[in-house]
PDB file of N, CA and C in Angstrom:
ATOM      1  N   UNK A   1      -1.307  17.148   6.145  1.00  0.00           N
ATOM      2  CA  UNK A   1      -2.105  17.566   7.288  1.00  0.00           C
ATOM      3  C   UNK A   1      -1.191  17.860   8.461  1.00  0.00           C
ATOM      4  N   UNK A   2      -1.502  18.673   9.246  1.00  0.00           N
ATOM      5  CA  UNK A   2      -0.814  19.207  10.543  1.00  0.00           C
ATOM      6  C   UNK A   2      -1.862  18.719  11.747  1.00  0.00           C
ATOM      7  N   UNK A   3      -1.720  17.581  12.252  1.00  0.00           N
ATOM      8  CA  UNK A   3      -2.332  16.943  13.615  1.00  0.00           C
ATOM      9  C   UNK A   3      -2.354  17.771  14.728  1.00  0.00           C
ATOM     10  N   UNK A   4      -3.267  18.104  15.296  1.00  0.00           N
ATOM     11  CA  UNK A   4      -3.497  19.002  16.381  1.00  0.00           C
ATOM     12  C   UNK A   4      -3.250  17.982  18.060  1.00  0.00           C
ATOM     13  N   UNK A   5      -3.951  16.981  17.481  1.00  0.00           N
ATOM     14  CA  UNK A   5      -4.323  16.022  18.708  1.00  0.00           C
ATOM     15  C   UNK A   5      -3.048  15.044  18.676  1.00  0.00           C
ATOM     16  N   UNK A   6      -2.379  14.805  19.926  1.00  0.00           N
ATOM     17  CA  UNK A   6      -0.844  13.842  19.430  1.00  0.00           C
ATOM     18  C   UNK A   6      -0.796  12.419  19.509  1.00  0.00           C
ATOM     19  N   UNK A   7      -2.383  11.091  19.476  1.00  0.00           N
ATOM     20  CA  UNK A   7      -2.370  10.237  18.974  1.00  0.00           C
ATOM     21  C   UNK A   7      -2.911  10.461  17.885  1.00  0.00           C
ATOM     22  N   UNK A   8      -3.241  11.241  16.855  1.00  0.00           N
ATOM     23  CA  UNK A   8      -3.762  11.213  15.490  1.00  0.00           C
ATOM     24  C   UNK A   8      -2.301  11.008  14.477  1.00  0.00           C
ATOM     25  N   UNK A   9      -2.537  10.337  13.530  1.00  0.00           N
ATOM     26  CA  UNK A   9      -1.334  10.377  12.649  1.00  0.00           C
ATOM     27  C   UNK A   9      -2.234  10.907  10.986  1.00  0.00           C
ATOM     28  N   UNK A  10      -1.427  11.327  10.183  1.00  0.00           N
ATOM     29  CA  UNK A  10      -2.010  11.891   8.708  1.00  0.00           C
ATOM     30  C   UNK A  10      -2.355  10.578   8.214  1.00  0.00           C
ATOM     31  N   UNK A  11      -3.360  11.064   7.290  1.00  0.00           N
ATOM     32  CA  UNK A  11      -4.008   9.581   6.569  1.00  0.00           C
ATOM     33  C   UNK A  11      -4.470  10.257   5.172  1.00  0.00           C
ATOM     34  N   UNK A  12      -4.158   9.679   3.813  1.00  0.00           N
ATOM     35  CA  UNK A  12      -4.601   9.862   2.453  1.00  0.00           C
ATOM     36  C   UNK A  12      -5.525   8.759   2.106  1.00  0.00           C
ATOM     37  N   UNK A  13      -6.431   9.247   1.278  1.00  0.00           N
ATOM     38  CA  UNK A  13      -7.072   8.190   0.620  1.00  0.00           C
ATOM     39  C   UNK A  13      -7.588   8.629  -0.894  1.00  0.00           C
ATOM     40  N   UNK A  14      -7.270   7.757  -1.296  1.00  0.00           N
ATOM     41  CA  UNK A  14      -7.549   7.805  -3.055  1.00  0.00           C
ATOM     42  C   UNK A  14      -8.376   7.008  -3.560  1.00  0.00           C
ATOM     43  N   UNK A  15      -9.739   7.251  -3.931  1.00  0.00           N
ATOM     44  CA  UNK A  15     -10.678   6.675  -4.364  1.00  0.00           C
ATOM     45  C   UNK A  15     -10.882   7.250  -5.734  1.00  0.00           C
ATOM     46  N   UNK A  16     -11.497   6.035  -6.875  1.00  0.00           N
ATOM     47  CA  UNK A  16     -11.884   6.099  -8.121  1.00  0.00           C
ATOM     48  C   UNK A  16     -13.091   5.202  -8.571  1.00  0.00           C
ATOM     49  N   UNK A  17     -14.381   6.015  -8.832  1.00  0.00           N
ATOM     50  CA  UNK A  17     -15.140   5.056  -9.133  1.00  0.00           C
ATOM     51  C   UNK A  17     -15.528   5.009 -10.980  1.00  0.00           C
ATOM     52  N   UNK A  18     -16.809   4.169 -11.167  1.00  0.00           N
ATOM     53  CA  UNK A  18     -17.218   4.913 -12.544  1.00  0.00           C
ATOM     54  C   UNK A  18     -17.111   6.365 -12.866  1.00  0.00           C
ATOM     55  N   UNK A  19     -17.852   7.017 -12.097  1.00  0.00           N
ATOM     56  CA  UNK A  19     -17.985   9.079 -11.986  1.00  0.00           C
ATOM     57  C   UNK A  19     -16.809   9.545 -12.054  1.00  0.00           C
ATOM     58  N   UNK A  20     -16.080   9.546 -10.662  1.00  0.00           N
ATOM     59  CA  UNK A  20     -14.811  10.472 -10.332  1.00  0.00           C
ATOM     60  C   UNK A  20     -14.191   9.566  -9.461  1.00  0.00           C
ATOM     61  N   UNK A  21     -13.078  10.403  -9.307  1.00  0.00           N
ATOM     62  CA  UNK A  21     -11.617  10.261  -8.277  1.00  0.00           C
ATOM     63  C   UNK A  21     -11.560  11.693  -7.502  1.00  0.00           C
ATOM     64  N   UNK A  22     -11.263  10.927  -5.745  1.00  0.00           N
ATOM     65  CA  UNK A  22     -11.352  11.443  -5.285  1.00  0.00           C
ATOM     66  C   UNK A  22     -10.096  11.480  -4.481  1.00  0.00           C
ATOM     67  N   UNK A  23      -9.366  12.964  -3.755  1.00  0.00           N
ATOM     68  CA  UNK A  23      -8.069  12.311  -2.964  1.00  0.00           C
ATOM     69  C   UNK A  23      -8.796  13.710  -1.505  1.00  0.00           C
ATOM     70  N   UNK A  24      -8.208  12.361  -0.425  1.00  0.00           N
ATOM     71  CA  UNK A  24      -9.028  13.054   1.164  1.00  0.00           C
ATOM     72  C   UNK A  24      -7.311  13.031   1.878  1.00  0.00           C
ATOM     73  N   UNK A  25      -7.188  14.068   2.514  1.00  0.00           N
ATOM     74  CA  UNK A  25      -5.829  14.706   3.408  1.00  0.00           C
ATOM     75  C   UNK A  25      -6.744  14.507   4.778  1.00  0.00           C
ATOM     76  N   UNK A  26      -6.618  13.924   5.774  1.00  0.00           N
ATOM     77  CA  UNK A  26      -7.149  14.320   7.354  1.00  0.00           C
ATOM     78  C   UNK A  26      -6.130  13.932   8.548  1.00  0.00           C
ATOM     79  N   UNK A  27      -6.482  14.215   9.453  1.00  0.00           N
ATOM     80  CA  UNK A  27      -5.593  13.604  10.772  1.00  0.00           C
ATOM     81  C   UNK A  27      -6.990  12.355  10.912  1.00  0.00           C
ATOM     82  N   UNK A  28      -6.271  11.335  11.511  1.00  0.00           N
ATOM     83  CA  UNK A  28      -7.217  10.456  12.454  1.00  0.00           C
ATOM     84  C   UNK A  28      -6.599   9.830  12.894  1.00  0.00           C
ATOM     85  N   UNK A  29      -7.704   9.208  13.731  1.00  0.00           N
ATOM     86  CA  UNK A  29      -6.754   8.676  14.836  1.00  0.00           C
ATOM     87  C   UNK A  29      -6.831   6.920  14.778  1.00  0.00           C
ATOM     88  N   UNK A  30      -5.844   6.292  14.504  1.00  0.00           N
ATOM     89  CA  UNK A  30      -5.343   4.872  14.649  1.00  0.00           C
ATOM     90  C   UNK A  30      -5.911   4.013  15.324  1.00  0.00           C
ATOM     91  N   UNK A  31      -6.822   4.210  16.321  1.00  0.00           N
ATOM     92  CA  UNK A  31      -7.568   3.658  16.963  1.00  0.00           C
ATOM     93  C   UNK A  31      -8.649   3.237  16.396  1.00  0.00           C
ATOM     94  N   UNK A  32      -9.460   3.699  15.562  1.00  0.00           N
ATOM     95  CA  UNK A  32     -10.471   3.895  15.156  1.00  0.00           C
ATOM     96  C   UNK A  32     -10.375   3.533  13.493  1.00  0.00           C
ATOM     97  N   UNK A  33     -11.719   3.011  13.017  1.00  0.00           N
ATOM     98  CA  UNK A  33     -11.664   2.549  11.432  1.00  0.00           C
ATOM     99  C   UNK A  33     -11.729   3.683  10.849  1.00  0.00           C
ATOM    100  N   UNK A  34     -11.512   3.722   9.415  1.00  0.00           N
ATOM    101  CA  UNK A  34     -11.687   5.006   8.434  1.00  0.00           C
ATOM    102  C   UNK A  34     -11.915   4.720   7.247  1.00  0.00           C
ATOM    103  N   UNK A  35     -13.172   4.652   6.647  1.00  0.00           N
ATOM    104  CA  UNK A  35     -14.060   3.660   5.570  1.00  0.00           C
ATOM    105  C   UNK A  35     -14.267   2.527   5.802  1.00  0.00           C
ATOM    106  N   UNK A  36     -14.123   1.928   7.264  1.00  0.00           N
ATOM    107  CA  UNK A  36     -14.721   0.518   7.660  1.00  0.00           C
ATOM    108  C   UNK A  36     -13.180  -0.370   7.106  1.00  0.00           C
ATOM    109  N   UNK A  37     -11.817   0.442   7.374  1.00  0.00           N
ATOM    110  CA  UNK A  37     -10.561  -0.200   7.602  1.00  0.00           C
ATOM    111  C   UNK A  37      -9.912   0.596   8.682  1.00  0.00           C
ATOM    112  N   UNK A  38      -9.472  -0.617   9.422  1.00  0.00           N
ATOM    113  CA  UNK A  38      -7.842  -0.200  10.423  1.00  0.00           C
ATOM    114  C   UNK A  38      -6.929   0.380   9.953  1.00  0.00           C
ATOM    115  N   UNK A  39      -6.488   1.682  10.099  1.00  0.00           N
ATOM    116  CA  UNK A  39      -5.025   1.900   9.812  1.00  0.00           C
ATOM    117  C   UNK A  39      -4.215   1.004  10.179  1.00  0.00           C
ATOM    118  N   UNK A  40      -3.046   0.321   9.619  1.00  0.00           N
ATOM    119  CA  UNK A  40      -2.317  -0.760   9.959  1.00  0.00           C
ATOM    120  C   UNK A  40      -0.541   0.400  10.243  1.00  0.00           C
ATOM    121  N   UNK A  41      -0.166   0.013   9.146  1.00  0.00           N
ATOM    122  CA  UNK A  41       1.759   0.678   9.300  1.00  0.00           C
ATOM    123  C   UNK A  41       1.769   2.336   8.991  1.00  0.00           C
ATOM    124  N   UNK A  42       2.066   3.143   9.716  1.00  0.00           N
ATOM    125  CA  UNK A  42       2.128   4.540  10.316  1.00  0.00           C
ATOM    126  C   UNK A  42       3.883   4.815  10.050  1.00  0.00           C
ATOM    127  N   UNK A  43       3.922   4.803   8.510  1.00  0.00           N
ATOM    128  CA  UNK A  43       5.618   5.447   8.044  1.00  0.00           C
ATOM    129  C   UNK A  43       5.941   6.763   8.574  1.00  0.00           C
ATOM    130  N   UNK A  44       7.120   6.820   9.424  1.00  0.00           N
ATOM    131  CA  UNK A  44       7.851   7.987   9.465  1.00  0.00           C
ATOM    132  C   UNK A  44       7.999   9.251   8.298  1.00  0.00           C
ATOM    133  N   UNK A  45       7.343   9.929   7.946  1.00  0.00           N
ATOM    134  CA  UNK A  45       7.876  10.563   7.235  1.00  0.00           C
ATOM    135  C   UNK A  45       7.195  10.659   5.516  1.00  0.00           C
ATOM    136  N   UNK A  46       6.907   9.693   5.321  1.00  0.00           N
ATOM    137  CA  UNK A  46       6.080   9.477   4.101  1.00  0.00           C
ATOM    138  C   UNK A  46       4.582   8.941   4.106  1.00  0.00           C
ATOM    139  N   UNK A  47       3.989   8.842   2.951  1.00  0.00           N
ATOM    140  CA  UNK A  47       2.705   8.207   2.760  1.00  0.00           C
ATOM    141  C   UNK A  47       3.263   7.421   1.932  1.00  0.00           C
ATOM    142  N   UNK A  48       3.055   5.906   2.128  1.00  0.00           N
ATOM    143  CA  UNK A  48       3.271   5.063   0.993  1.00  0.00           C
ATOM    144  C   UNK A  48       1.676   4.293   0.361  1.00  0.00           C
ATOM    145  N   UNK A  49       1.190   4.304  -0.493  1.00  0.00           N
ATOM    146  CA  UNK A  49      -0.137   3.884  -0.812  1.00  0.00           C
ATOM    147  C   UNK A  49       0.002   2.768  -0.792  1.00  0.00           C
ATOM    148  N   UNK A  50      -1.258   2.189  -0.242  1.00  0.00           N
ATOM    149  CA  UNK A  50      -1.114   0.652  -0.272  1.00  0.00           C
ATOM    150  C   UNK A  50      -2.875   0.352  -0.685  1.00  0.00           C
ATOM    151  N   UNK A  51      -3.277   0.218  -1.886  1.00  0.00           N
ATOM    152  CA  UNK A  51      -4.560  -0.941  -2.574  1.00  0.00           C
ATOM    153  C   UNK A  51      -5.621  -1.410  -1.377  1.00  0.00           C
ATOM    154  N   UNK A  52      -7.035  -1.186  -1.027  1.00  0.00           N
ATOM    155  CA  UNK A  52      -7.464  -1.465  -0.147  1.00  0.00           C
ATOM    156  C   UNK A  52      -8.258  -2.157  -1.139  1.00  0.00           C
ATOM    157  N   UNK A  53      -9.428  -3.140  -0.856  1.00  0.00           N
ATOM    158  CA  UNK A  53     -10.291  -3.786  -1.359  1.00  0.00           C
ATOM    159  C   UNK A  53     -11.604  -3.128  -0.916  1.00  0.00           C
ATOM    160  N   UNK A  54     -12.659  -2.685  -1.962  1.00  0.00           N
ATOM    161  CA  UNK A  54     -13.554  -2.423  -1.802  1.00  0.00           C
ATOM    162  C   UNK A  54     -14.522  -2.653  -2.668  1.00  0.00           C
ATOM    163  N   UNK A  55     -15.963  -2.547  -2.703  1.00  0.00           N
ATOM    164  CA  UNK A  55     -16.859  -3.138  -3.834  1.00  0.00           C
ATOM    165  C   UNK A  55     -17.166  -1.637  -4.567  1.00  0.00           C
ATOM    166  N   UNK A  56     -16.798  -2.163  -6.016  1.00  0.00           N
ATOM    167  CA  UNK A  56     -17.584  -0.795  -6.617  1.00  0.00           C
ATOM    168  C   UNK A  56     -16.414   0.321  -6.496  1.00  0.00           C
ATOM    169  N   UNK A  57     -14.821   0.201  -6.292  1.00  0.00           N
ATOM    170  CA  UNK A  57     -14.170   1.304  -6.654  1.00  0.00           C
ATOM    171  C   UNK A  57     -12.914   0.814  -6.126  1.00  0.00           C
ATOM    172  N   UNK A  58     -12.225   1.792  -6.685  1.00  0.00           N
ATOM    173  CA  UNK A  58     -10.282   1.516  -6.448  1.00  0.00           C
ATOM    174  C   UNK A  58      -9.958   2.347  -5.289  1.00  0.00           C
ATOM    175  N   UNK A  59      -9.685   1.633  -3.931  1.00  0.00           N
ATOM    176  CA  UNK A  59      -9.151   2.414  -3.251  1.00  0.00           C
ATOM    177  C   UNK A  59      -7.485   1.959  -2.805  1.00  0.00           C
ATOM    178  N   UNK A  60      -7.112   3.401  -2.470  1.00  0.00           N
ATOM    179  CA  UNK A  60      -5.945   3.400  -1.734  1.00  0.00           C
ATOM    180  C   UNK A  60      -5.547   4.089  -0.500  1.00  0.00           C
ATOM    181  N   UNK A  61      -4.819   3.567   0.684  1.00  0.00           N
ATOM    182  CA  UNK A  61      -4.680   4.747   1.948  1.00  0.00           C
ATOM    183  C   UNK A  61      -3.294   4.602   1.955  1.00  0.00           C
ATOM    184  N   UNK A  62      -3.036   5.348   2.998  1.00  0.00           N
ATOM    185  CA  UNK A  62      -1.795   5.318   3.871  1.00  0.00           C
ATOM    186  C   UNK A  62      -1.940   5.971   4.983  1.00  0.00           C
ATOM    187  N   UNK A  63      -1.220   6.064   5.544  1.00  0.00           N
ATOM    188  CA  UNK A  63      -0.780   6.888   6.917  1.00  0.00           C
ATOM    189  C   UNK A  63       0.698   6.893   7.535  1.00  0.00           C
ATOM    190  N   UNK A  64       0.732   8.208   8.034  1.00  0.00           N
ATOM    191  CA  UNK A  64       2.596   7.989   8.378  1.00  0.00           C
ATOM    192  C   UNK A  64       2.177   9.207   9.297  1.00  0.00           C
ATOM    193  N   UNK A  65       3.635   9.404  10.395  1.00  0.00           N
ATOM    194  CA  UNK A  65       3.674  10.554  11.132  1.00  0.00           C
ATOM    195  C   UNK A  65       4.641  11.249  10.730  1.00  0.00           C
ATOM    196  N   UNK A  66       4.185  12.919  11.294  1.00  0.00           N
ATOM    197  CA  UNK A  66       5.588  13.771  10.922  1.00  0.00           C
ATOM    198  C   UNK A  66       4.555  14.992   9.944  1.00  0.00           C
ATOM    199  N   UNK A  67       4.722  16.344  10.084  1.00  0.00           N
ATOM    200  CA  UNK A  67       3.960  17.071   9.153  1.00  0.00           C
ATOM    201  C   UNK A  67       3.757  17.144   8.191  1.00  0.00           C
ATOM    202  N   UNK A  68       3.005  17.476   8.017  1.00  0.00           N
ATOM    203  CA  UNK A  68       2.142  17.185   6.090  1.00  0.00           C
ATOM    204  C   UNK A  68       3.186  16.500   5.878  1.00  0.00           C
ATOM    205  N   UNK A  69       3.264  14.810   6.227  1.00  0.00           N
ATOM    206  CA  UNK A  69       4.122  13.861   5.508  1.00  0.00           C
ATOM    207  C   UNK A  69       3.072  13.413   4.245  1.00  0.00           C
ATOM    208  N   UNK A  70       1.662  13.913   4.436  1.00  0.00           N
ATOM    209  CA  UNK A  70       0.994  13.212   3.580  1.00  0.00           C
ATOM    210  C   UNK A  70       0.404  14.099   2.177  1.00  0.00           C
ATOM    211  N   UNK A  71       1.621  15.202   1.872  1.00  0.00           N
ATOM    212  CA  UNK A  71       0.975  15.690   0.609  1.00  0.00           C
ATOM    213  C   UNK A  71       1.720  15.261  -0.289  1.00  0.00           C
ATOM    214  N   UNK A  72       2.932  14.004  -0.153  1.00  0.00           N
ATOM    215  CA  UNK A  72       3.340  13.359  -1.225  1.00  0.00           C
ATOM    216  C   UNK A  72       2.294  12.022  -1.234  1.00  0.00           C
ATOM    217  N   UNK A  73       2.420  11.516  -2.081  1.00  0.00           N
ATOM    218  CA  UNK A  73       1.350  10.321  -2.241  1.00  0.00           C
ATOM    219  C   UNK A  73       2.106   9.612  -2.920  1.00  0.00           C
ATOM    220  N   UNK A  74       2.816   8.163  -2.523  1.00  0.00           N
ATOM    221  CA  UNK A  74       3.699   7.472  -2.865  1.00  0.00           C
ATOM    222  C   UNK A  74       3.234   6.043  -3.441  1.00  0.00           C
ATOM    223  N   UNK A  75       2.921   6.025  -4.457  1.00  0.00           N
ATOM    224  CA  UNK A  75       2.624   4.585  -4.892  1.00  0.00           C
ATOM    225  C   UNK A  75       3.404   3.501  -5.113  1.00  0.00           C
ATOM    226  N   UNK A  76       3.573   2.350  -4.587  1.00  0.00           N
ATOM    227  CA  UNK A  76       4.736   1.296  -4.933  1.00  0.00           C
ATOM    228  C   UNK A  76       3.511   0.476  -5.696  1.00  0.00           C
ATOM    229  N   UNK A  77       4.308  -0.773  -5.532  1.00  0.00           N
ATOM    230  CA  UNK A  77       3.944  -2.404  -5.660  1.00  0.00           C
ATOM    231  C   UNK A  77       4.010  -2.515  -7.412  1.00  0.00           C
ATOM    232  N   UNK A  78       3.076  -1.979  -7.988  1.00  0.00           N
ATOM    233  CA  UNK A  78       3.122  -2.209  -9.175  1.00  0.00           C
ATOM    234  C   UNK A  78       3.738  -1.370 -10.188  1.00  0.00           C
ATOM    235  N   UNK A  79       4.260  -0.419  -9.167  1.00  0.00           N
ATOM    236  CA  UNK A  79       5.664   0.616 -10.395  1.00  0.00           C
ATOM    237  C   UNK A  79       6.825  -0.161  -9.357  1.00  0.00           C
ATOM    238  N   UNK A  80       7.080  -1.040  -9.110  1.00  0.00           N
ATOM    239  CA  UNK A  80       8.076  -1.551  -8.773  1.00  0.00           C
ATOM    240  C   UNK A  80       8.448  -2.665  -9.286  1.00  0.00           C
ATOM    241  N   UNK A  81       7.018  -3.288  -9.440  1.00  0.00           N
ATOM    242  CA  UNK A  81       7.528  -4.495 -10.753  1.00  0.00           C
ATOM    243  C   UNK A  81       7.542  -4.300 -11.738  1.00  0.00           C
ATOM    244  N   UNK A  82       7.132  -3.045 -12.751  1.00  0.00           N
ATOM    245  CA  UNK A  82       7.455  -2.304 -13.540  1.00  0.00           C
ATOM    246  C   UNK A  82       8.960  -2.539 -13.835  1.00  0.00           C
ATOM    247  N   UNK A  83       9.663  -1.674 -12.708  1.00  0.00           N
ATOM    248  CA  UNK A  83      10.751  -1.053 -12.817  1.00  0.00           C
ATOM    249  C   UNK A  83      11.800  -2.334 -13.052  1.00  0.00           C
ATOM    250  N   UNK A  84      11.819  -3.688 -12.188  1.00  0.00           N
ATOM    251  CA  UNK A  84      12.298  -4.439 -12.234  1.00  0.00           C
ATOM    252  C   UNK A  84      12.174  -5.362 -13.544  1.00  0.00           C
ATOM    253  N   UNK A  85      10.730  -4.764 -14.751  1.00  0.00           N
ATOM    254  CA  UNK A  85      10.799  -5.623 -15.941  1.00  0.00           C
ATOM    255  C   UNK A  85      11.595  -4.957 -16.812  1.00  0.00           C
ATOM    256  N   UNK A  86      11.877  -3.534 -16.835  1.00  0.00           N
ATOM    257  CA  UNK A  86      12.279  -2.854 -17.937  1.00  0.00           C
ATOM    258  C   UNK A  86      13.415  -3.126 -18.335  1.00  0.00           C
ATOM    259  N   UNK A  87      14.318  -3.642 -18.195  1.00  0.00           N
ATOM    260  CA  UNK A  87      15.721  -4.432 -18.081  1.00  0.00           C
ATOM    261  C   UNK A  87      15.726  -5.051 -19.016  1.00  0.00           C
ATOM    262  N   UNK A  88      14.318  -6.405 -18.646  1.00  0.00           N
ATOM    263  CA  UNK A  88      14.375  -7.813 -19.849  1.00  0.00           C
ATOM    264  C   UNK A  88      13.564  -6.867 -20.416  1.00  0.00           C
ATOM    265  N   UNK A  89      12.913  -6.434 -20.822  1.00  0.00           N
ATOM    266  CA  UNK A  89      11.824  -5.832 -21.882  1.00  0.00           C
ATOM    267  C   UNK A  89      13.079  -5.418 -23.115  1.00  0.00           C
ATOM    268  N   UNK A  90      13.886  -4.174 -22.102  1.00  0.00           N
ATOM    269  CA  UNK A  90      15.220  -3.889 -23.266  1.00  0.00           C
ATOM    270  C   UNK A  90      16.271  -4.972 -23.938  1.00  0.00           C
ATOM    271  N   UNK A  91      16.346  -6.028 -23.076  1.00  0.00           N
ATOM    272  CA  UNK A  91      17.114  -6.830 -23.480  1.00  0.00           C
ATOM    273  C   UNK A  91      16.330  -7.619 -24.781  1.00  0.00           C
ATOM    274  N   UNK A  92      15.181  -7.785 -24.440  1.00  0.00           N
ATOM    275  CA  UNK A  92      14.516  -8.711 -25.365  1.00  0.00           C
ATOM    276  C   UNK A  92      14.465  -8.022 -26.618  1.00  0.00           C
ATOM    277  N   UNK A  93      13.987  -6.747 -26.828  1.00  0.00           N
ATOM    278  CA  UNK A  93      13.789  -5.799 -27.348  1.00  0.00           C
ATOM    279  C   UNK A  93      15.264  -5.408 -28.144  1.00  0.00           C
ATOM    280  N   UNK A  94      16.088  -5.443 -28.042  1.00  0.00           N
ATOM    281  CA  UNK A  94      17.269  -5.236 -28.689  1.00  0.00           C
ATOM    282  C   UNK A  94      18.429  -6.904 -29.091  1.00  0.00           C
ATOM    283  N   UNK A  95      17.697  -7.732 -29.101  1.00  0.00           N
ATOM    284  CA  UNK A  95      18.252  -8.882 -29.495  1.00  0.00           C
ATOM    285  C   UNK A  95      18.454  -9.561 -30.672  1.00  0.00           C
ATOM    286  N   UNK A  96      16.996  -8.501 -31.269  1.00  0.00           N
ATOM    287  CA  UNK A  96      17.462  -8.745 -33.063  1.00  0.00           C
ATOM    288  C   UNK A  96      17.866  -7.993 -33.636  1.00  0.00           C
ATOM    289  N   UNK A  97      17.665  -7.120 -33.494  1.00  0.00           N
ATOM    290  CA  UNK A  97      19.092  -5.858 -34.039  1.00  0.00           C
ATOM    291  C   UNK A  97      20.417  -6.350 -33.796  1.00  0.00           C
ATOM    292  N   UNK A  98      20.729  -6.682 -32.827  1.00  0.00           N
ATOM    293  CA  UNK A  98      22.118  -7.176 -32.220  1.00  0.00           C
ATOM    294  C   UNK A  98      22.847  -8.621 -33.632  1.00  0.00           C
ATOM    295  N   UNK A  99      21.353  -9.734 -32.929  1.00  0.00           N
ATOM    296  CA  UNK A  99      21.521 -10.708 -34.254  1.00  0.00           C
ATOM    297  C   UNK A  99      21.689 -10.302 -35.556  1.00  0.00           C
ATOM    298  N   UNK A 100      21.229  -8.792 -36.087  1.00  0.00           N
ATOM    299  CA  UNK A 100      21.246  -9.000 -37.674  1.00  0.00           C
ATOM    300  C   UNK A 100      22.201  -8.267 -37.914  1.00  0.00           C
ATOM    301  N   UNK A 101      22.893  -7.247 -36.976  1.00  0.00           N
ATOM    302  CA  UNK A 101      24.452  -6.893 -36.944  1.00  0.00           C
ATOM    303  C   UNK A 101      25.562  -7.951 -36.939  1.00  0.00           C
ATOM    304  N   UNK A 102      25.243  -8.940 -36.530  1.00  0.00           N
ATOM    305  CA  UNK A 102      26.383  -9.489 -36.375  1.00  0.00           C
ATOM    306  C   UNK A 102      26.521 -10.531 -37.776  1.00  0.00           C
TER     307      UNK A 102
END
């Protein structure tokens, strides 16, 4: 999104229910709720998704400043502990091969 107004910052949101998934691009403004949540941390430059709690569907937002910072959509938390298992997964995973070589 390209903010017209210069307290608005970009905001994504990614919703999934039973039906569909939905992804929303807008400016808004920080002041104000957006699905009955506060924007909280406003990243330079990126959208990082962060898990909101809601009844009845998976949501996610972000918000950051800086132009269309928000047509990447950056998911952490749980591809990060991912990333940090794949290590022992391989190690574990190659330990009996190793044993029946030797």
């Amino acid at each position: 999104s390209i903010c017209e107004n210069p307290g608005e910052v970009c905001v994504a949101v990614w919703r999934k229910n039973d039906e569909n998934t939905t992804i929303e691009t807008i400016c808004h403004d920080p002041k104000k709720s957006l699905h009955g949540i506060m924007l909280e941390e406003h990243t330079p430059g990126k959208c990082l998704m962060k898990e909101r709690k809601m009844p009845g569907e998976t949501m996610y937002m972000c918000s950051c400043t800086g132009e269309e910072c928000n047509n990447l959509l950056i998911f952490s938390g749980e591809n990060d502990k991912l990333q940090d298992m794949i290590p022992n997964v391989m190690l574990i995973s190659l330990l009996p091969p190793i044993g029946i070589a030797m």
